[in-house]
N, C-alpha and C. Protein backbone atom coordinates (compact mmCIF):
# COMPACT_ATOMS: atom_id res chain seq x y z
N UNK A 1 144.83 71.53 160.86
CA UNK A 1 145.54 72.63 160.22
C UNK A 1 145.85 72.25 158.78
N UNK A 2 145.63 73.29 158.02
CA UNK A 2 145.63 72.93 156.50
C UNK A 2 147.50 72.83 156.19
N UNK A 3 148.27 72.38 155.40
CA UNK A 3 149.45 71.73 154.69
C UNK A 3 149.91 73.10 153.91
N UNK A 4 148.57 73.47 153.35
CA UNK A 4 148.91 74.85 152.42
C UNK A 4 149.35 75.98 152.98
N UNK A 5 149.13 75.74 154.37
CA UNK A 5 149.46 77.47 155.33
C UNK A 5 150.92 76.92 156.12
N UNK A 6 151.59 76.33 155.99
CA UNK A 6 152.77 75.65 156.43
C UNK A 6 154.10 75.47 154.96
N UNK A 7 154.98 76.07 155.65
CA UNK A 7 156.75 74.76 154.82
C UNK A 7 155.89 73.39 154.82
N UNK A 8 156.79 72.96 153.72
CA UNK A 8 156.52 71.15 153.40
C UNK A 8 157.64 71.07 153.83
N UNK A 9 158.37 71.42 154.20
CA UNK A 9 159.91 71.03 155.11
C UNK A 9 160.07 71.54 156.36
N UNK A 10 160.37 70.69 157.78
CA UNK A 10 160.37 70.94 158.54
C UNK A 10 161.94 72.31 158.66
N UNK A 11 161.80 73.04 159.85
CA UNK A 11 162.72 73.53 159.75
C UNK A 11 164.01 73.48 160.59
N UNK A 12 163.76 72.03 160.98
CA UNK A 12 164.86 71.65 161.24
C UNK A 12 165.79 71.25 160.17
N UNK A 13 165.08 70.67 158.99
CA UNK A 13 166.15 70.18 157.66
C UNK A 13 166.61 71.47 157.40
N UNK A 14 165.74 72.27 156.64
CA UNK A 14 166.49 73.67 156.08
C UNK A 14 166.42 74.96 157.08
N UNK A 15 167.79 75.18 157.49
CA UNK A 15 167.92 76.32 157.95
C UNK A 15 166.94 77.88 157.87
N UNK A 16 166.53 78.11 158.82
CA UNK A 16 165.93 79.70 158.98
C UNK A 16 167.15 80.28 158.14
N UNK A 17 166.46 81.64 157.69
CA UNK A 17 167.69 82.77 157.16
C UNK A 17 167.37 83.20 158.32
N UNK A 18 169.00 82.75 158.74
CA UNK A 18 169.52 83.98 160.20
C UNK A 18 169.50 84.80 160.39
N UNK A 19 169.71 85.69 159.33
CA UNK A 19 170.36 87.10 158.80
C UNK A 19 169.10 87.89 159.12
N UNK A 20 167.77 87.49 158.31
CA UNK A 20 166.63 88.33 158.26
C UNK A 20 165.59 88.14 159.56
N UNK A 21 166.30 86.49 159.81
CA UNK A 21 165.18 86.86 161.30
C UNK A 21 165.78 87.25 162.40
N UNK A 22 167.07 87.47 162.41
CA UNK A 22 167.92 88.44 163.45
C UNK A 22 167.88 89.65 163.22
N UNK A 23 167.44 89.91 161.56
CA UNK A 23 167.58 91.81 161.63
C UNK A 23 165.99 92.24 161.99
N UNK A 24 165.21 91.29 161.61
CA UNK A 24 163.02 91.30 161.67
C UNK A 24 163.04 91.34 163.54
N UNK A 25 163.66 90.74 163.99
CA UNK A 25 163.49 90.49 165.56
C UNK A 25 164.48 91.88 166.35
N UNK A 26 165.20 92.39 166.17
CA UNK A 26 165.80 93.44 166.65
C UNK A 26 165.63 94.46 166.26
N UNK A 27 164.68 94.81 165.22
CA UNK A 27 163.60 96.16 164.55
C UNK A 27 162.26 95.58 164.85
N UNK A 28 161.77 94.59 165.74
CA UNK A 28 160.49 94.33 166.57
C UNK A 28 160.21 95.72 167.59
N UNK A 29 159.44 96.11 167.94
CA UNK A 29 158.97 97.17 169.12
C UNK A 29 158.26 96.43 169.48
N UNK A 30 158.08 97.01 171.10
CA UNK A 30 156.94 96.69 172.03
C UNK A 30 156.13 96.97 171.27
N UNK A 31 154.62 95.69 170.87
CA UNK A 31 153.50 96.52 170.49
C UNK A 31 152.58 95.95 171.65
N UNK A 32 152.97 95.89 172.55
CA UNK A 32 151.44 95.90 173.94
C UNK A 32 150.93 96.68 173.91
N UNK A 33 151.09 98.29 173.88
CA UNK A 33 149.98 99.28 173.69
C UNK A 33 149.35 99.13 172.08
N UNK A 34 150.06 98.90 171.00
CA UNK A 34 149.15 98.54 169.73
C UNK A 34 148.39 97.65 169.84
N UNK A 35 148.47 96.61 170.52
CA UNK A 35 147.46 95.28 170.87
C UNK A 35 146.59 95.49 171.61
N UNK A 36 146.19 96.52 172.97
CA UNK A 36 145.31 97.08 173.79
C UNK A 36 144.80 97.91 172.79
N UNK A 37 145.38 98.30 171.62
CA UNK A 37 144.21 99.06 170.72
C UNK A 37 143.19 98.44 170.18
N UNK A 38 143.96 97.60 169.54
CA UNK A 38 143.43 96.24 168.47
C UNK A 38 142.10 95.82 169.34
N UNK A 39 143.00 95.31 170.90
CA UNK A 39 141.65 94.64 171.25
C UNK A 39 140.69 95.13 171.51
N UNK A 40 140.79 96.71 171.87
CA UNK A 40 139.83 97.37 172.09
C UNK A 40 138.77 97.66 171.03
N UNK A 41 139.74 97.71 170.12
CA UNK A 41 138.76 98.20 168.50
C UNK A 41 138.12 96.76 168.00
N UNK A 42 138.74 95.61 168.97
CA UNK A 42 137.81 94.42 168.35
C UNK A 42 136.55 93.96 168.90
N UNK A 43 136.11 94.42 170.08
CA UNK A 43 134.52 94.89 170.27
C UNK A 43 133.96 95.25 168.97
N UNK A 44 132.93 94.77 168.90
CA UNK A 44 131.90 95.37 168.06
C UNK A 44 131.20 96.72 168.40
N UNK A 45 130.59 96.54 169.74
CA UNK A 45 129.91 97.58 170.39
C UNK A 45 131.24 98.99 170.38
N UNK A 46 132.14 98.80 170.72
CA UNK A 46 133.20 99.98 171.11
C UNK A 46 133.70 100.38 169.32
N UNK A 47 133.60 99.39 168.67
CA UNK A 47 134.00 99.61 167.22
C UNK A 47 133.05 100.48 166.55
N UNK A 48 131.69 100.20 166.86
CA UNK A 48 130.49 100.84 166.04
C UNK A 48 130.61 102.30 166.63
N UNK A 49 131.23 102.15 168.41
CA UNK A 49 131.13 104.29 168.70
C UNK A 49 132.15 104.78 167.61
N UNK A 50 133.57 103.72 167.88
CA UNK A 50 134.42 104.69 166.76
C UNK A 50 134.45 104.67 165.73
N UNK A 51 133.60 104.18 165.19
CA UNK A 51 133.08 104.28 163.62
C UNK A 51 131.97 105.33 163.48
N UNK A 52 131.37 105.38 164.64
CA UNK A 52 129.91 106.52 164.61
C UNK A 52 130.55 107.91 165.13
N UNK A 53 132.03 107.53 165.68
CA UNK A 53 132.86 109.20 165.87
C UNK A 53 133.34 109.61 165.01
N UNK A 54 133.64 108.92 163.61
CA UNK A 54 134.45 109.40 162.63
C UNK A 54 133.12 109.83 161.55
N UNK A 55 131.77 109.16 161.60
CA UNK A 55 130.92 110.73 160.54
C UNK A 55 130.63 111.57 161.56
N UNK A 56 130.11 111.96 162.89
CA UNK A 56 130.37 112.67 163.68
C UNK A 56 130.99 113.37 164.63
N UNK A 57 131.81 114.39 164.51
CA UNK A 57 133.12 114.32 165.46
C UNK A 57 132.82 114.85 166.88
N UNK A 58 131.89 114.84 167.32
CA UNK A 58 131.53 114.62 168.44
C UNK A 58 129.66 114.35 169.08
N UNK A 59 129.69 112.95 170.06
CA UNK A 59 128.97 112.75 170.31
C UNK A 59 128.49 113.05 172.21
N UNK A 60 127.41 112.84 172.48
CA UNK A 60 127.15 113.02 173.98
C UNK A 60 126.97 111.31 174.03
N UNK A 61 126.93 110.69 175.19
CA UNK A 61 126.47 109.68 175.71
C UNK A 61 125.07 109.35 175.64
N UNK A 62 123.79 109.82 175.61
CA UNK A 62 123.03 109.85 175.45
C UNK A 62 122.71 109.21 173.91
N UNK A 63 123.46 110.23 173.33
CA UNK A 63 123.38 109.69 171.67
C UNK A 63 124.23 108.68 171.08
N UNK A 64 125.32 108.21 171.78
CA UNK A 64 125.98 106.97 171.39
C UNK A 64 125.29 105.79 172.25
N UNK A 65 124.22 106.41 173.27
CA UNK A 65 123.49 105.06 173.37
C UNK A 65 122.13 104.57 172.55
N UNK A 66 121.40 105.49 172.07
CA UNK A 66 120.72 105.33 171.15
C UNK A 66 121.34 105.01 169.80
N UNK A 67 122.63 105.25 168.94
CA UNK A 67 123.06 104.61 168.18
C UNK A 67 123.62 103.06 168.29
N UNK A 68 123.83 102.96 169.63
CA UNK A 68 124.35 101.43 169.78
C UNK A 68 123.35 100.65 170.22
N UNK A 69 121.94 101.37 170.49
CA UNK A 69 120.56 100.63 171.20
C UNK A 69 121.07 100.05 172.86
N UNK A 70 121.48 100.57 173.25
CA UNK A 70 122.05 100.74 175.01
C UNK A 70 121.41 101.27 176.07
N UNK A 71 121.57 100.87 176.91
CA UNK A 71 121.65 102.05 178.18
C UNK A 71 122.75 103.32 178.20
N UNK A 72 122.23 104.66 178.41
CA UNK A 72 123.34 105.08 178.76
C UNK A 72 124.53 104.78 179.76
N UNK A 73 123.84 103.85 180.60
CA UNK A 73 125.34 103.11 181.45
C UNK A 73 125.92 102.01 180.92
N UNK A 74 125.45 101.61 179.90
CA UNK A 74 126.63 100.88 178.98
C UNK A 74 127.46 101.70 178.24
N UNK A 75 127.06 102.28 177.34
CA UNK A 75 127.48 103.50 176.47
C UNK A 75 128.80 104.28 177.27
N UNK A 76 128.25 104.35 178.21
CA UNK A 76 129.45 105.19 179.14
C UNK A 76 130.35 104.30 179.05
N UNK A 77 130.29 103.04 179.83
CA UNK A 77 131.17 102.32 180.09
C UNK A 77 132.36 101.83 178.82
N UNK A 78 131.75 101.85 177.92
CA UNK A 78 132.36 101.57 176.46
C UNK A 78 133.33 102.98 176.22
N UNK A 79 132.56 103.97 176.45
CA UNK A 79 133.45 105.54 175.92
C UNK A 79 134.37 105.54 176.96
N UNK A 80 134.42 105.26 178.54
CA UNK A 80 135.33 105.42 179.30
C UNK A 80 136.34 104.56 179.12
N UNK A 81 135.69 103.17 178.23
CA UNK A 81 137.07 102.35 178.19
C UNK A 81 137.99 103.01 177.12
N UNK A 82 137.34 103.53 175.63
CA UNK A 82 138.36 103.90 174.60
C UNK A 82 138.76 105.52 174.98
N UNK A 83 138.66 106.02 175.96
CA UNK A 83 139.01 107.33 176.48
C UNK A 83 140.30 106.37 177.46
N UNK A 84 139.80 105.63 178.44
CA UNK A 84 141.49 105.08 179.07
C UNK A 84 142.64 104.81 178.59
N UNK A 85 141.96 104.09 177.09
CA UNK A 85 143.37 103.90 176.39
C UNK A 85 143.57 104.50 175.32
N UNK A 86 143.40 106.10 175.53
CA UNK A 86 143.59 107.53 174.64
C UNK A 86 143.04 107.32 173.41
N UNK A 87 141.85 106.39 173.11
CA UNK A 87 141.39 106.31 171.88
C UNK A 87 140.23 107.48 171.53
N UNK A 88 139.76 107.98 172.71
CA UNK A 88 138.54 108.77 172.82
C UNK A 88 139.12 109.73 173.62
N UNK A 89 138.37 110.92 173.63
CA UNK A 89 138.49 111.91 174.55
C UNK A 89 137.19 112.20 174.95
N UNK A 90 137.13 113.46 175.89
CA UNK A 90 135.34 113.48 176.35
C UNK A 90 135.89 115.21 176.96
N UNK A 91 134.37 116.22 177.25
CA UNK A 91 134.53 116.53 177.32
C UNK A 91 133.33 117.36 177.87
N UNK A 92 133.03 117.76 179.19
CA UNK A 92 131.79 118.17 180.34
C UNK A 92 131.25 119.64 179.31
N UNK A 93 129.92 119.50 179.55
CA UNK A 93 128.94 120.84 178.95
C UNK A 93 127.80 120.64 179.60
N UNK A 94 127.91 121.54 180.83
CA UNK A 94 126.47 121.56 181.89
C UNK A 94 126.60 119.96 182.01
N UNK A 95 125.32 119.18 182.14
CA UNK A 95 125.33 118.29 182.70
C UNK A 95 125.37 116.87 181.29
N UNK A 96 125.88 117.13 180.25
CA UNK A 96 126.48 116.44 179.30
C UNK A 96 127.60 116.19 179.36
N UNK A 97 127.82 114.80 178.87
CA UNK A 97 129.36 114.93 178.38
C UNK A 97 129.40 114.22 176.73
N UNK A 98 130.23 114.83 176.30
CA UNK A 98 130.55 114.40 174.62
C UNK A 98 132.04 113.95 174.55
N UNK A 99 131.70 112.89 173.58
CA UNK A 99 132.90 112.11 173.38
C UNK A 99 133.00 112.48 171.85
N UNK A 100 134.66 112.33 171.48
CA UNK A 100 135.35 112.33 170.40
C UNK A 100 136.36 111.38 170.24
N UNK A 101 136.84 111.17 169.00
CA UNK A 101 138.27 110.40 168.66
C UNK A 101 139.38 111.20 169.55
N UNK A 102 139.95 110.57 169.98
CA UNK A 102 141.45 111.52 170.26
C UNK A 102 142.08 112.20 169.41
N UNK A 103 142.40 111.70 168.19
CA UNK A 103 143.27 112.40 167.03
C UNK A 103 143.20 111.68 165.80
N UNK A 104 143.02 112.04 164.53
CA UNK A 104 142.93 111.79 163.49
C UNK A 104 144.13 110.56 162.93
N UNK A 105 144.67 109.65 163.89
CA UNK A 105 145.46 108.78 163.79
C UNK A 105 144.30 107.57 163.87
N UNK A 106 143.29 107.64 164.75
CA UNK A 106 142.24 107.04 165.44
C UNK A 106 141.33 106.88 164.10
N UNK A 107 140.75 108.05 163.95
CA UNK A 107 140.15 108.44 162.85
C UNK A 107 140.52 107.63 161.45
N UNK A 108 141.67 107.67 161.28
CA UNK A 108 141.90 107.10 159.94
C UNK A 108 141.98 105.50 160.43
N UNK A 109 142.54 104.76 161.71
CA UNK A 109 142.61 103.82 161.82
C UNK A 109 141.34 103.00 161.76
N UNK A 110 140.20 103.38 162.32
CA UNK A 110 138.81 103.00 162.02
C UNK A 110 138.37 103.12 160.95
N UNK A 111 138.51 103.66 160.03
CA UNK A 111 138.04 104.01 158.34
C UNK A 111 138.79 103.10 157.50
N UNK A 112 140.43 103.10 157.72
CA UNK A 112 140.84 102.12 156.59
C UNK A 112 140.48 100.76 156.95
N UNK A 113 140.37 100.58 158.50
CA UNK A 113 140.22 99.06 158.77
C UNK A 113 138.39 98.70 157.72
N UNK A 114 137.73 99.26 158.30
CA UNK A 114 136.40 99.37 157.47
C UNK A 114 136.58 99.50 156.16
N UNK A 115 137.76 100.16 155.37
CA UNK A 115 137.51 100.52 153.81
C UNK A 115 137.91 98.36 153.67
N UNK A 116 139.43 98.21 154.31
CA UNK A 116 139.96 96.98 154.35
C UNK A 116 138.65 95.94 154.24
N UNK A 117 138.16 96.07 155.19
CA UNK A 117 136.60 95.30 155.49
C UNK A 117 135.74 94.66 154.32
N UNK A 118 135.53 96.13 153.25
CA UNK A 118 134.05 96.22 152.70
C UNK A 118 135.32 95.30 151.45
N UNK A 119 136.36 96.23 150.99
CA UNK A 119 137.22 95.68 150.01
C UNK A 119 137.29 94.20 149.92
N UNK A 120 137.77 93.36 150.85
CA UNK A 120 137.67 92.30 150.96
C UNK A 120 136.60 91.00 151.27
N UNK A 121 135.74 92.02 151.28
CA UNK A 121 134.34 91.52 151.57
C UNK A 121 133.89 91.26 149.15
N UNK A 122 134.36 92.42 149.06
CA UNK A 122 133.93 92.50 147.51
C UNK A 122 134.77 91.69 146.98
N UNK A 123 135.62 91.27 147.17
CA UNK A 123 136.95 90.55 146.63
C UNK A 123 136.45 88.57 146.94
N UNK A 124 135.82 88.54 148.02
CA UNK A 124 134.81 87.15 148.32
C UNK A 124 134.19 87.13 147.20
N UNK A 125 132.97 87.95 147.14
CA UNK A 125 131.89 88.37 146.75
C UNK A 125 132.21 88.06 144.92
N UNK A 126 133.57 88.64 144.64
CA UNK A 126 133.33 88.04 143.22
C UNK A 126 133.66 86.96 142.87
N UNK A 127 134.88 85.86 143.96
CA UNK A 127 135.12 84.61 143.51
C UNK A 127 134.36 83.75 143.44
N UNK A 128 132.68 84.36 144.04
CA UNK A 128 131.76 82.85 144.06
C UNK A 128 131.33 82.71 143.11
């Protein structure tokens, strides 16, 4: 572990501020459902549908398996997972079904993480 990502003083010599990590810890929320997002959106494969739902706002299974180069029984399996944890919705037409984002909360959360992405990717890119 690098020295630079750490106190040079243990914190047993100098006191925590009490004050701020008693007021930071009692304005904490449950984030277990934000973390079942996270992890979900940290697939690659499940990341690329909800990145391929936000230029298209709705896809069939068929076609999110040819965008991810799949089986359609993978494809499914991926849309049924971000539909369990309300990231996706779906929705029967004859013997199709099409998937979407749930709500434009989703939508923007996949786009800025990606804008975040490319930004910091360019921000490498010029220190070399």
């Amino acid at each position: 572990m690098s020295t630079q990502d750490m106190c040079e003083v243990t914190c047993e010599i100098t006191k925590v501020n009490e004050d701020t990590v008693s007021s930071v810890k009692n304005k904490l929320p449950d984030v277990t459902k934000v973390a079942q997002i996270f992890k979900a959106l940290a697939d690659e494969t499940r990341l690329k549908i909800a990145y391929a739902l936000t230029l298209e706002e709705e896809l069939c299974v068929c076609d999110v398996s040819e965008i991810i180069g799949s089986s359609t029984a993978t494809a499914s399996h991926h849309l049924r997972f971000l539909r369990d944890l309300s990231l996706a919705k779906s929705r029967r037409k004859g013997k199709l079904v099409y998937y979407s984002l749930a709500d434009h909360h989703v939508n923007e959360l996949v786009k800025i993480a990606y804008e975040h992405a490319i930004e910091e990717g360019e921000e490498d890119g010029a220190s070399d």
